[in-house]
Protein backbone atom coordinates (compact mmCIF):
# COMPACT_ATOMS: atom_id res chain seq x y z
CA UNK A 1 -74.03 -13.36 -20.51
CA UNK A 2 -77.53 -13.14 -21.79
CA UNK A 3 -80.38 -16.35 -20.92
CA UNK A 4 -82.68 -17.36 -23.28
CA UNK A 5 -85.57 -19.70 -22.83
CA UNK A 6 -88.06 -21.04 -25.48
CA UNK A 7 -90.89 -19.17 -27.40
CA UNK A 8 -92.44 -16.47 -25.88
CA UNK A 9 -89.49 -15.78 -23.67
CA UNK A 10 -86.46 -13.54 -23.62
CA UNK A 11 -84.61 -10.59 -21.99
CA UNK A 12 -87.12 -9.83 -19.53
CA UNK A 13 -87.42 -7.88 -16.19
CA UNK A 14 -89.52 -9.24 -13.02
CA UNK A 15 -93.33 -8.40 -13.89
CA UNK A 16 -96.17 -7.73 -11.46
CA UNK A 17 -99.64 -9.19 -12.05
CA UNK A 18 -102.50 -8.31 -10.85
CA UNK A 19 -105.61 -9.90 -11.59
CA UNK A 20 -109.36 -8.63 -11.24
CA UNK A 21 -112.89 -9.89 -11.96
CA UNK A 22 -111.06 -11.96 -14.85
CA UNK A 23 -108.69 -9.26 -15.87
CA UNK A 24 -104.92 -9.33 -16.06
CA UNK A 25 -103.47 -5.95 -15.94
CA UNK A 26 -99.71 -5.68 -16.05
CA UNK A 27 -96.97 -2.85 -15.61
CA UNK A 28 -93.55 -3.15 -16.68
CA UNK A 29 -91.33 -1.49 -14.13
CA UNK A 30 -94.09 0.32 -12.89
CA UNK A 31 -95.62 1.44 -16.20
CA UNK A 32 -99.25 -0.31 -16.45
CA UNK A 33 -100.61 -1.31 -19.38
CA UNK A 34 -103.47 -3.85 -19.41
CA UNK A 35 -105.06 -6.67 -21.23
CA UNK A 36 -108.50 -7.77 -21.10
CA UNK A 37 -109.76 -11.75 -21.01
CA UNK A 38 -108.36 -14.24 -19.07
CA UNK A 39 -105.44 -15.36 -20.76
CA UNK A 40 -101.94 -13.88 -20.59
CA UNK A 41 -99.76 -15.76 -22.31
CA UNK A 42 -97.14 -15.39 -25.02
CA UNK A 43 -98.21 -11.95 -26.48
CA UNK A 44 -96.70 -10.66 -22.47
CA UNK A 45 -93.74 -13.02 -22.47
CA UNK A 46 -93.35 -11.22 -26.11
CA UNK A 47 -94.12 -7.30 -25.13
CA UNK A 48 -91.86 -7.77 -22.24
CA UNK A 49 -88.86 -9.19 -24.70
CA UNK A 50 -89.43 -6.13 -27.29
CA UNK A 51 -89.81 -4.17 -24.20
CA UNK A 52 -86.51 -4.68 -22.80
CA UNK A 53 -84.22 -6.60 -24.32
CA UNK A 54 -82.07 -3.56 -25.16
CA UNK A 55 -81.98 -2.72 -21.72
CA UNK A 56 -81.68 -5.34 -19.42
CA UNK A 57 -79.30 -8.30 -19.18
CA UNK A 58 -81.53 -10.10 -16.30
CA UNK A 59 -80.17 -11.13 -12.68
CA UNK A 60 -83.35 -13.31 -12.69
CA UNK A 61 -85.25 -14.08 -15.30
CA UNK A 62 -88.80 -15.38 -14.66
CA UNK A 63 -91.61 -15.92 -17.06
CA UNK A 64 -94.01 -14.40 -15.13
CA UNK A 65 -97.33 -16.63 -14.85
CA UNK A 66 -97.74 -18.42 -18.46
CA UNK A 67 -102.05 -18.48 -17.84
CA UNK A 68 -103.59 -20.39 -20.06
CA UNK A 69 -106.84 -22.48 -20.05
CA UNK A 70 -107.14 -24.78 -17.68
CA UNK A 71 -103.74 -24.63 -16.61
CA UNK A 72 -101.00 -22.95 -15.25
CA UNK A 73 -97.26 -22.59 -16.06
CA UNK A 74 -94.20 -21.16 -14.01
CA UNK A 75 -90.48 -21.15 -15.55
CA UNK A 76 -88.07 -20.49 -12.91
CA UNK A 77 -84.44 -18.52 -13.30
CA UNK A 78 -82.15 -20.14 -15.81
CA UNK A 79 -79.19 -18.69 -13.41
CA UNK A 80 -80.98 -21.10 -10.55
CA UNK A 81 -81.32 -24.44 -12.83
CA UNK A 82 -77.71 -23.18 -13.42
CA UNK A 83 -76.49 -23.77 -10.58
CA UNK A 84 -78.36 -27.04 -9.52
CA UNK A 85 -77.13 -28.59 -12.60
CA UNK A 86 -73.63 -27.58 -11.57
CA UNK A 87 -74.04 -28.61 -8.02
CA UNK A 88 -75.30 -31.94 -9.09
CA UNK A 89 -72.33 -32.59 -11.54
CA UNK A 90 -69.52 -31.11 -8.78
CA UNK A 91 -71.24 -34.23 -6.36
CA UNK A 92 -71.77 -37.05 -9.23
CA UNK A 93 -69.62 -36.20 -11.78
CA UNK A 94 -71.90 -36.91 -14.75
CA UNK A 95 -72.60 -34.09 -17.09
CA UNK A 96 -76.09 -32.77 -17.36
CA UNK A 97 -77.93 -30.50 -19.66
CA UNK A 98 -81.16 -29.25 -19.94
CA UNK A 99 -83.43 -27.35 -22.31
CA UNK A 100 -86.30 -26.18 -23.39
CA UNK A 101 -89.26 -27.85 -25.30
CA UNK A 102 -88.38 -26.07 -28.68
CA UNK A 103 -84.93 -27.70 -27.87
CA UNK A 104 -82.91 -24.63 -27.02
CA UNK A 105 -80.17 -24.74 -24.25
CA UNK A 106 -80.86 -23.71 -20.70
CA UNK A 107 -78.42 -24.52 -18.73
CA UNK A 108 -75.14 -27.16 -19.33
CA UNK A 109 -72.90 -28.36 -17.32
CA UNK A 110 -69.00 -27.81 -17.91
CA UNK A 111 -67.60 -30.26 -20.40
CA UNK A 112 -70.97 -31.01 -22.06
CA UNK A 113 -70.22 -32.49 -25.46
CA UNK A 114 -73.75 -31.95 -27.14
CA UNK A 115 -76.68 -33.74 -28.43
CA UNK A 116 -78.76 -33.13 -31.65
CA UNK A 117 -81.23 -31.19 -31.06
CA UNK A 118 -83.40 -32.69 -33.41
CA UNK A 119 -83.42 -35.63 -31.28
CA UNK A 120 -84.89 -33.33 -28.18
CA UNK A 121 -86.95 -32.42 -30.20
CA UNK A 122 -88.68 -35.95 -31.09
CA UNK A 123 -88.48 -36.98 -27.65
CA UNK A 124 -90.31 -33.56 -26.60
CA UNK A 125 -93.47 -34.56 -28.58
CA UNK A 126 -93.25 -38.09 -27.61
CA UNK A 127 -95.14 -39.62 -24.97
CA UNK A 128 -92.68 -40.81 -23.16
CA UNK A 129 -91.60 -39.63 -20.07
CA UNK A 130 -87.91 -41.17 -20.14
CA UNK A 131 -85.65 -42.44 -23.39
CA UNK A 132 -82.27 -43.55 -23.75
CA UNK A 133 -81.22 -41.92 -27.39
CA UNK A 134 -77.27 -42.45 -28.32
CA UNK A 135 -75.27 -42.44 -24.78
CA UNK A 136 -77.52 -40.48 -23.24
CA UNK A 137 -81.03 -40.67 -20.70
CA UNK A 138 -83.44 -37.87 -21.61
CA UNK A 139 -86.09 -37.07 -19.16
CA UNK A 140 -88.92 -34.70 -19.13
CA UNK A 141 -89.39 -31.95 -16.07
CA UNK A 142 -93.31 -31.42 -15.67
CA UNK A 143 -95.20 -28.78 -14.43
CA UNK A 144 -98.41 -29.84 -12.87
CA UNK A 145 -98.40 -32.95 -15.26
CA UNK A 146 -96.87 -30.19 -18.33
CA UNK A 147 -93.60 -30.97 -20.00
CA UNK A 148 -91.87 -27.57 -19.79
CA UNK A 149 -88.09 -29.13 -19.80
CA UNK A 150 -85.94 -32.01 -21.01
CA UNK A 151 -83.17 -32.71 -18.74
CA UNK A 152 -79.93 -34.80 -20.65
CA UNK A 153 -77.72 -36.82 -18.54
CA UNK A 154 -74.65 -38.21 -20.82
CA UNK A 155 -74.40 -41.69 -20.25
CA UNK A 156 -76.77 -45.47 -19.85
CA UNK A 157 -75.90 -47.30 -17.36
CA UNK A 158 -77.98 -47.18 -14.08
CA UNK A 159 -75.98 -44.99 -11.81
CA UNK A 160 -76.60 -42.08 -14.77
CA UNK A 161 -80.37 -42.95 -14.71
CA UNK A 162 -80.78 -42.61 -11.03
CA UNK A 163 -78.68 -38.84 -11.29
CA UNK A 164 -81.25 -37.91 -14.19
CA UNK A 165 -83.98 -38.71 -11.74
CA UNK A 166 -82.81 -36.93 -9.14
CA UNK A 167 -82.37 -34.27 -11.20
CA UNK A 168 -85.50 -34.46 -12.55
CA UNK A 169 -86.60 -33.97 -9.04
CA UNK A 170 -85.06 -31.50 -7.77
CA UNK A 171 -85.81 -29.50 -10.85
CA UNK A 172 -89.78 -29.55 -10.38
CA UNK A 173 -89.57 -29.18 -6.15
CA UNK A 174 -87.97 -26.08 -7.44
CA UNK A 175 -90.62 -25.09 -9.73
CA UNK A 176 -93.22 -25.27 -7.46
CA UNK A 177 -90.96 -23.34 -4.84
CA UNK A 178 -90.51 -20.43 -7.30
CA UNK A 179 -94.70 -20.83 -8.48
CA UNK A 180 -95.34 -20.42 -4.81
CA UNK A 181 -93.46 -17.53 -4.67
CA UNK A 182 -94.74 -15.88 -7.85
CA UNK A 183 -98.41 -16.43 -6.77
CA UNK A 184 -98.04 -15.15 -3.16
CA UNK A 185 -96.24 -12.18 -4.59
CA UNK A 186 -99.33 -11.71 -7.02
CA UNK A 187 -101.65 -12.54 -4.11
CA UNK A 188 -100.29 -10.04 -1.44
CA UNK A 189 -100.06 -7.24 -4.19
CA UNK A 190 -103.69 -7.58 -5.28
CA UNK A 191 -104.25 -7.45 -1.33
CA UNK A 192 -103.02 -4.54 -0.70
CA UNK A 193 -104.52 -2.99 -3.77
CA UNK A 194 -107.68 -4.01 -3.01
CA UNK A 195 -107.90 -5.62 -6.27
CA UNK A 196 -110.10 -9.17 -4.94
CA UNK A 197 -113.23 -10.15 -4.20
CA UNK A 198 -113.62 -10.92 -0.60
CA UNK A 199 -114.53 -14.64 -0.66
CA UNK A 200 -111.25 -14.72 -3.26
CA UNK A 201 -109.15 -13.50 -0.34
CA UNK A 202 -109.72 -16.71 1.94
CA UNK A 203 -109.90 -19.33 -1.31
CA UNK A 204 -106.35 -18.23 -2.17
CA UNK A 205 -104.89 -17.48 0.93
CA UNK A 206 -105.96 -21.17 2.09
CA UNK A 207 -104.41 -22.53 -1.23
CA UNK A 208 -101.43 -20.40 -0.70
CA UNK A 209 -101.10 -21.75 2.99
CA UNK A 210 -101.48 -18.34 4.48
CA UNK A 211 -102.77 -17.66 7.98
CA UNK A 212 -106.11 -15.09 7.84
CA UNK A 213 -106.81 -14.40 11.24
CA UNK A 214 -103.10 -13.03 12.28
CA UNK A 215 -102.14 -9.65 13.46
CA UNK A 216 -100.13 -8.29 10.90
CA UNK A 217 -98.50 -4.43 9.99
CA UNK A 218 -97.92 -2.92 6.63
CA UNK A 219 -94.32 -1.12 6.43
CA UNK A 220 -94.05 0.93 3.47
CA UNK A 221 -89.64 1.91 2.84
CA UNK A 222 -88.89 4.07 0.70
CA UNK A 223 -86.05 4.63 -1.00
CA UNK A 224 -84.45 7.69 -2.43
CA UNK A 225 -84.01 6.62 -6.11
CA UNK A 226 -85.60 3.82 -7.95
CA UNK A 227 -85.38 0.74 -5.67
CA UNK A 228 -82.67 -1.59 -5.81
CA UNK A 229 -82.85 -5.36 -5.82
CA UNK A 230 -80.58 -5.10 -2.50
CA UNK A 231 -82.99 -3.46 -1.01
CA UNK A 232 -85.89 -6.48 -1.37
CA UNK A 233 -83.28 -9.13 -0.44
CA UNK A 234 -81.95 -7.81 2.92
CA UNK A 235 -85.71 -7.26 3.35
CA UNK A 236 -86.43 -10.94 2.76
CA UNK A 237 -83.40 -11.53 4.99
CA UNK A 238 -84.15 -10.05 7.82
CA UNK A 239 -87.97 -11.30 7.59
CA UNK A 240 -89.20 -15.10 6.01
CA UNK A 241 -91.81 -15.90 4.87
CA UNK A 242 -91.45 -19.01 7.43
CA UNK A 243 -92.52 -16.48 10.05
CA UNK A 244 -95.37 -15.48 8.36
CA UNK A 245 -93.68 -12.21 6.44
CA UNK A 246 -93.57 -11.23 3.13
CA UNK A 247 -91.59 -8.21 0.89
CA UNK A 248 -93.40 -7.37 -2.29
CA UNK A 249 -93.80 -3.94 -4.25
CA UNK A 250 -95.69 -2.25 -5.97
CA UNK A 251 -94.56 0.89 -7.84
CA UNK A 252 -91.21 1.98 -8.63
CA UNK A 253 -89.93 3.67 -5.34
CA UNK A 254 -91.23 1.81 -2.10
CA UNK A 255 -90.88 -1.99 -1.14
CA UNK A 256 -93.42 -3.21 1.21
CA UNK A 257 -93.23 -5.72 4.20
CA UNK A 258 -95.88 -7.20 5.42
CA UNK A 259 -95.07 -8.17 9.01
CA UNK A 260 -97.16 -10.82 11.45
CA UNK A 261 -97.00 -9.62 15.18
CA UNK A 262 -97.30 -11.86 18.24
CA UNK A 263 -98.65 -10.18 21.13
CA UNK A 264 -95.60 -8.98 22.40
CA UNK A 265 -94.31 -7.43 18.64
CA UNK A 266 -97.47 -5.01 19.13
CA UNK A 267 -95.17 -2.56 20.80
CA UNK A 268 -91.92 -3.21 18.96
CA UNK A 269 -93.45 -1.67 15.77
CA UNK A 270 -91.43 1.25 15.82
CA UNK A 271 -87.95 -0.63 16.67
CA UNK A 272 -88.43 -2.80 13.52
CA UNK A 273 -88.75 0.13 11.80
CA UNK A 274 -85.77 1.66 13.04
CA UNK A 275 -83.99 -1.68 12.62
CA UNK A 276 -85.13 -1.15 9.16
CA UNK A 277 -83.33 2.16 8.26
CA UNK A 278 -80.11 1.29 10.39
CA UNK A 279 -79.72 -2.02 8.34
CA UNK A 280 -80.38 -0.03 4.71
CA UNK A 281 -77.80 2.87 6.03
CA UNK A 282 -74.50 0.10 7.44
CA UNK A 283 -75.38 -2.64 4.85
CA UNK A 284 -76.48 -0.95 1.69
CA UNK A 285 -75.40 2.35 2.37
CA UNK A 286 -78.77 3.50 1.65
CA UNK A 287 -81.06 6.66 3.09
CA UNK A 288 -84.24 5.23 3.35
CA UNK A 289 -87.77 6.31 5.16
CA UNK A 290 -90.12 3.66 6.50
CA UNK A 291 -93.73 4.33 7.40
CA UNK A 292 -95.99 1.82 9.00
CA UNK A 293 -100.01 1.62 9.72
CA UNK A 294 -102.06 0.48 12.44
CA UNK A 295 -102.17 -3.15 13.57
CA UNK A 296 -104.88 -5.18 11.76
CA UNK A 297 -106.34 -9.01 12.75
CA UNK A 298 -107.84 -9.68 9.69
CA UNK A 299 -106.05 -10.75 5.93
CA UNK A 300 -108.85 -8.49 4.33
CA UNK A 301 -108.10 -5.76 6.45
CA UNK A 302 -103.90 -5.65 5.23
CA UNK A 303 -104.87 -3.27 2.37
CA UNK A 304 -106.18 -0.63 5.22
CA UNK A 305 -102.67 -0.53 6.84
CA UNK A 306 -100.80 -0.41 3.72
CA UNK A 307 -102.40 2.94 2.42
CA UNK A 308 -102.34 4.44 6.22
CA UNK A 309 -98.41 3.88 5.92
CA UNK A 310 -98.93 5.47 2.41
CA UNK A 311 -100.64 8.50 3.86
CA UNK A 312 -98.03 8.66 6.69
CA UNK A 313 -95.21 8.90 4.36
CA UNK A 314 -97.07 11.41 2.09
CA UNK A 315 -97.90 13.62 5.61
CA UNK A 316 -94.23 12.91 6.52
CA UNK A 317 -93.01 14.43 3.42
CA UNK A 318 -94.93 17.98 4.42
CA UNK A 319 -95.01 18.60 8.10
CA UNK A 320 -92.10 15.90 9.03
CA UNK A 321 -88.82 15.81 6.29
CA UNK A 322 -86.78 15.13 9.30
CA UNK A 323 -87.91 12.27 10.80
CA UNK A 324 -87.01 8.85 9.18
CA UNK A 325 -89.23 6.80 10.95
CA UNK A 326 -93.40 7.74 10.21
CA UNK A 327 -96.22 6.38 12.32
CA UNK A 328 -99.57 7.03 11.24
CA UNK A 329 -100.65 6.87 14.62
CA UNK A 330 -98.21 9.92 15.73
CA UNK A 331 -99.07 12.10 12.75
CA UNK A 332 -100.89 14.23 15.48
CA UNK A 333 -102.65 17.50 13.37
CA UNK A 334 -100.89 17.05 10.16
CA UNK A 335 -102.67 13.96 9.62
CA UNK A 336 -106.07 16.56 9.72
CA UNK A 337 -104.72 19.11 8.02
CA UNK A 338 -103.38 16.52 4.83
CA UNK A 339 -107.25 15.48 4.18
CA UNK A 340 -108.76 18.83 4.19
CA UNK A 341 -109.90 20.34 0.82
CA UNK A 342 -107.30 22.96 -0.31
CA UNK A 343 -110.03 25.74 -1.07
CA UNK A 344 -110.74 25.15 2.98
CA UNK A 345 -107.16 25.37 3.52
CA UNK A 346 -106.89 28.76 1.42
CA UNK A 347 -109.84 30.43 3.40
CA UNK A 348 -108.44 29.84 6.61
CA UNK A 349 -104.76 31.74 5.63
CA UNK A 350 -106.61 34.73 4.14
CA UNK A 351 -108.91 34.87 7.38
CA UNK A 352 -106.08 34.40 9.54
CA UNK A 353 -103.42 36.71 8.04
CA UNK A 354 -104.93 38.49 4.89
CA UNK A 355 -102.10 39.33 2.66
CA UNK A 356 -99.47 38.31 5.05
CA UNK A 357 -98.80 35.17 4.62
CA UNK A 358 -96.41 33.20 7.29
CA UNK A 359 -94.13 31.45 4.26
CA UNK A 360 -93.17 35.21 3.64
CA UNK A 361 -91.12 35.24 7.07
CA UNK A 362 -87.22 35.06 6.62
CA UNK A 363 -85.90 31.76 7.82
CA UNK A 364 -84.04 32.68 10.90
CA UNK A 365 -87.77 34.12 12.46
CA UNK A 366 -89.26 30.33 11.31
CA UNK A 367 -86.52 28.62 12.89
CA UNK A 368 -86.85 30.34 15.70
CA UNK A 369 -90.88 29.94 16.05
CA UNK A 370 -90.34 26.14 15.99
CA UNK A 371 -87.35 25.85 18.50
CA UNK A 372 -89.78 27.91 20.52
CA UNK A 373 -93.13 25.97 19.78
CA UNK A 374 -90.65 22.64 20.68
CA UNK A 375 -90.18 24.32 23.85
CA UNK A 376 -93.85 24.75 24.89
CA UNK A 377 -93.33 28.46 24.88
CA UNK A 378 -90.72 28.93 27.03
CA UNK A 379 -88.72 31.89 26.54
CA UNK A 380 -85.49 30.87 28.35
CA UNK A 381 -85.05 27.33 27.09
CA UNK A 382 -85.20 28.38 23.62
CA UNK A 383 -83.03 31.35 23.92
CA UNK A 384 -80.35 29.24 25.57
CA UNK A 385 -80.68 26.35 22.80
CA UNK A 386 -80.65 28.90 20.23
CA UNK A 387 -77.87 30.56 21.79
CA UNK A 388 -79.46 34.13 21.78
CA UNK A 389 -80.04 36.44 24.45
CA UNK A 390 -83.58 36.22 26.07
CA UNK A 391 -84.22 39.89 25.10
CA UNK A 392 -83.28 39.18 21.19
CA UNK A 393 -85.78 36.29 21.53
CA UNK A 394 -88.66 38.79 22.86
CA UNK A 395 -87.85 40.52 20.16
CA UNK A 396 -88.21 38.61 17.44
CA UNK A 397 -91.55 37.03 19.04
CA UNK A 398 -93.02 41.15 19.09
CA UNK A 399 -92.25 41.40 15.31
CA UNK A 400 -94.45 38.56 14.56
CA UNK A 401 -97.08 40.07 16.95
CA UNK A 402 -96.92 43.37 15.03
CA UNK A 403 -96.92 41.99 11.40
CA UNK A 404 -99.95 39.10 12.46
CA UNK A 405 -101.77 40.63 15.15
CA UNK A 406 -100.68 37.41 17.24
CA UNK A 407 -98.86 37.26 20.31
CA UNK A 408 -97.24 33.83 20.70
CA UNK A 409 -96.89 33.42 23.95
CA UNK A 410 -100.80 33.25 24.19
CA UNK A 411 -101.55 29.58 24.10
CA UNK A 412 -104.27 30.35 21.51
CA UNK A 413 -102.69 32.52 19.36
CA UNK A 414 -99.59 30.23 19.20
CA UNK A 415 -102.04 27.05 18.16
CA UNK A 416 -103.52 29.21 15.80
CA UNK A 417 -100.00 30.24 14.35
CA UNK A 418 -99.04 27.14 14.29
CA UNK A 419 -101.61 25.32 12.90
CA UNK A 420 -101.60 28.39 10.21
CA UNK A 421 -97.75 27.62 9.32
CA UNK A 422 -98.59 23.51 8.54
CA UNK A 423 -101.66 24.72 6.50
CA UNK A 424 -99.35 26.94 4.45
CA UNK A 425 -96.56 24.09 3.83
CA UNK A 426 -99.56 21.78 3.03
CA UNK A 427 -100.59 24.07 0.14
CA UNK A 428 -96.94 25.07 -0.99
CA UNK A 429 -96.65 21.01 -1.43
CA UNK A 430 -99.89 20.45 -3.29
CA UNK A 431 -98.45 23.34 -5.49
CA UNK A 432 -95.39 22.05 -6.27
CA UNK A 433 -97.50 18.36 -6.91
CA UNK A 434 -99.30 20.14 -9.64
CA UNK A 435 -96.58 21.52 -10.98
């Protein structure tokens, strides 16, 4: 079933704004375009329709922040007025319709028998706010004072006036529910972009009913493929926004969750974490990673956790593919070794090794080096874990000693060696990044 709504509106995806010294810049799925002034308006409701209405028959449909002068307009879901208008009619049993200003159908409930449309029309550039027309009551659904609705209910007598008004009601709590929403979603993903002014931060965020001075942690998950919307909903499950949390995101691949701490949640960051990648692997049957930053007390401060969980999935991704859970707190040396130039990174090997470089060694040698490096350099736990005899294990160490000129059960020589191998799978990734 495809939704329409009125001019300017269509078969579109779930847009992200992001607005900036008076710019709105927009991506579509994750591919920014921009627009310059201060108006967004029906030229994006219209990109977004040519966009994607080949592609995408919408789950929810939202026009996504109608700005125009002076004023502001949300449209929520037409699958949510949907359903009120069908919950409504299963309790009162009067039928109910409404739609747009241009006098298009948005949602009807079953057995609806139809009204002219012309007749919406008139009524839509009346100034009335309620008119009986036929058998039916037709009432306007504002938007901060801004017809953006007619709602129908099919019949005159008083009980079907009072159901129109509660309709009517429930209709534009809704709207600003789902305007709420939309602008704290916009808000936190400017945030974390660092995409406002400071003294914008607090004027919103006290608009927007949103606590500055709380501790709060940025978890970055990632998911394997492009995200899924189950992904963002068990996320919104498992954290409200009536505790103070929020799930946004902001490019194609990770979903964010900005998480407030009490004093005692300080040192359960890692469990929610964990929590978090359990829950994606037994409910959506999803492999997920989730990276977090450092505490922060401050709202203006949420964009410096966000890209340390960034840089701890990135570091993650090089020195750490096995781990699932990424603090940039434990990142120990990689975390170094990730912001040094490459050039640096380069001089070091040759110094170190010349020609012989580590990445050459066959993979049973580096498997063994890190079993044994795991083991603090102990020759007879590793042998047993790798199930090798102790002398086999000398062995292999004295090979590496001849070919490098390091013997690794020196403490030195085995930082140095170690160190050496990290440096070499940092530049083998920025390689393959290029490339």
């Amino acid at each position: 079933m495809r939704h329409k709504r009125g001019k300017g509106a269509g078969w579109i995806q779930r847009p992200y704004i992001f607005s900036y010294k008076g710019k709105c810049n927009y991506s579509y799925g994750g591919k920014p375009s921009g627009a310059k002034g201060k108006a967004c308006g029906a030229d994006f409701a219209n990109d977004a329709l040519n966009s994607y209405r080949k592609f995408y028959i919408v789950k929810e449909i939202v026009t996504a922040g109608i700005c125009g002068k002076g004023r502001r307009r949300c449209m929520i879901s037409n699958q949510v007025i949907q359903t009120s208008i069908d919950e409504l009619k299963a309790i009162t049993k009067i039928d109910l319709g409404v739609y747009d200003m241009s006098g298009a159908a948005v949602a009807l409930s079953a057995g609806w028998k139809g009204i002219d449309v012309s007749a919406i029309k008139n009524f839509a550039e009346s100034q009335a706010d309620s008119q009986v027309i036929g058998h039916s009551h037709l009432f306007k659904v504002l938007d901060d004072s801004v017809p953006i609705y007619v709602l129908v209910a099919q019949g005159t007598n008083d009980e079907v006036y009072m159901v129109g008004k509660i309709a009517v009601s429930q209709l534009q709590n809704l709207i600003v529910a789902y305007k709420e929403r939309f602008d704290r979603n916009t808000f936190f993903q400017s945030l974390i972009l660092d995409n406002m002014l400071l003294v914008d931060i607090y004027n919103r965020a006290k608009k927007l009913h949103i606590e500055p001075s709380v501790p709060r942690v940025v978890y970055v998950v990632e998911v394997q493929t492009e995200k899924d919307n189950v992904v963002t909903e068990i996320l919104r499950s498992m954290y409200s926004a009536q505790a103070g949390d929020f799930v946004t995101a902001v490019d194609e691949k990770n979903i964010i969750l900005i998480k407030s701490l009490s004093d005692a949640g300080k040192d359960n960051m890692q469990s929610i974490a964990e929590t978090i990648v359990t829950m994606m692997n037994t409910e959506a049957l999803l492999k997920v990673r989730v990276a977090y930053g450092s505490v922060v007390n401050e709202l203006k401060e949420v964009s410096k956790s966000y890209k340390e969980a960034k840089m701890a999935l990135d570091v993650g991704k090089i020195f750490y593919i096995e781990r699932e859970v990424l603090s940039y707190g434990n990142l120990g040396i990689g975390r170094l070794i990730y912001q040094l130039p490459v050039n640096l990174c380069r001089m070091y090997i040759r110094e170190i090794f010349g020609d012989e470089i580590p990445s050459e060694l066959d993979d049973e040698t580096l498997a063994t080096l890190n079993k044994f490096f795991e083991n603090n350099l102990n020759v007879s736990e590793t042998s047993k874990q790798l199930f090798v005899h102790r002398n086999t294990l000398v062995y292999r160490i004295e090979k590496i000693q001849k070919a490098t000129g390091l013997n690794l059960r020196n403490f030195d020589d085995a930082l140095t060696f170690k160190i050496a191998l990290m440096v070499v799978n940092y530049m083998d990734y920025i390689d393959a990044e290029k490339n």
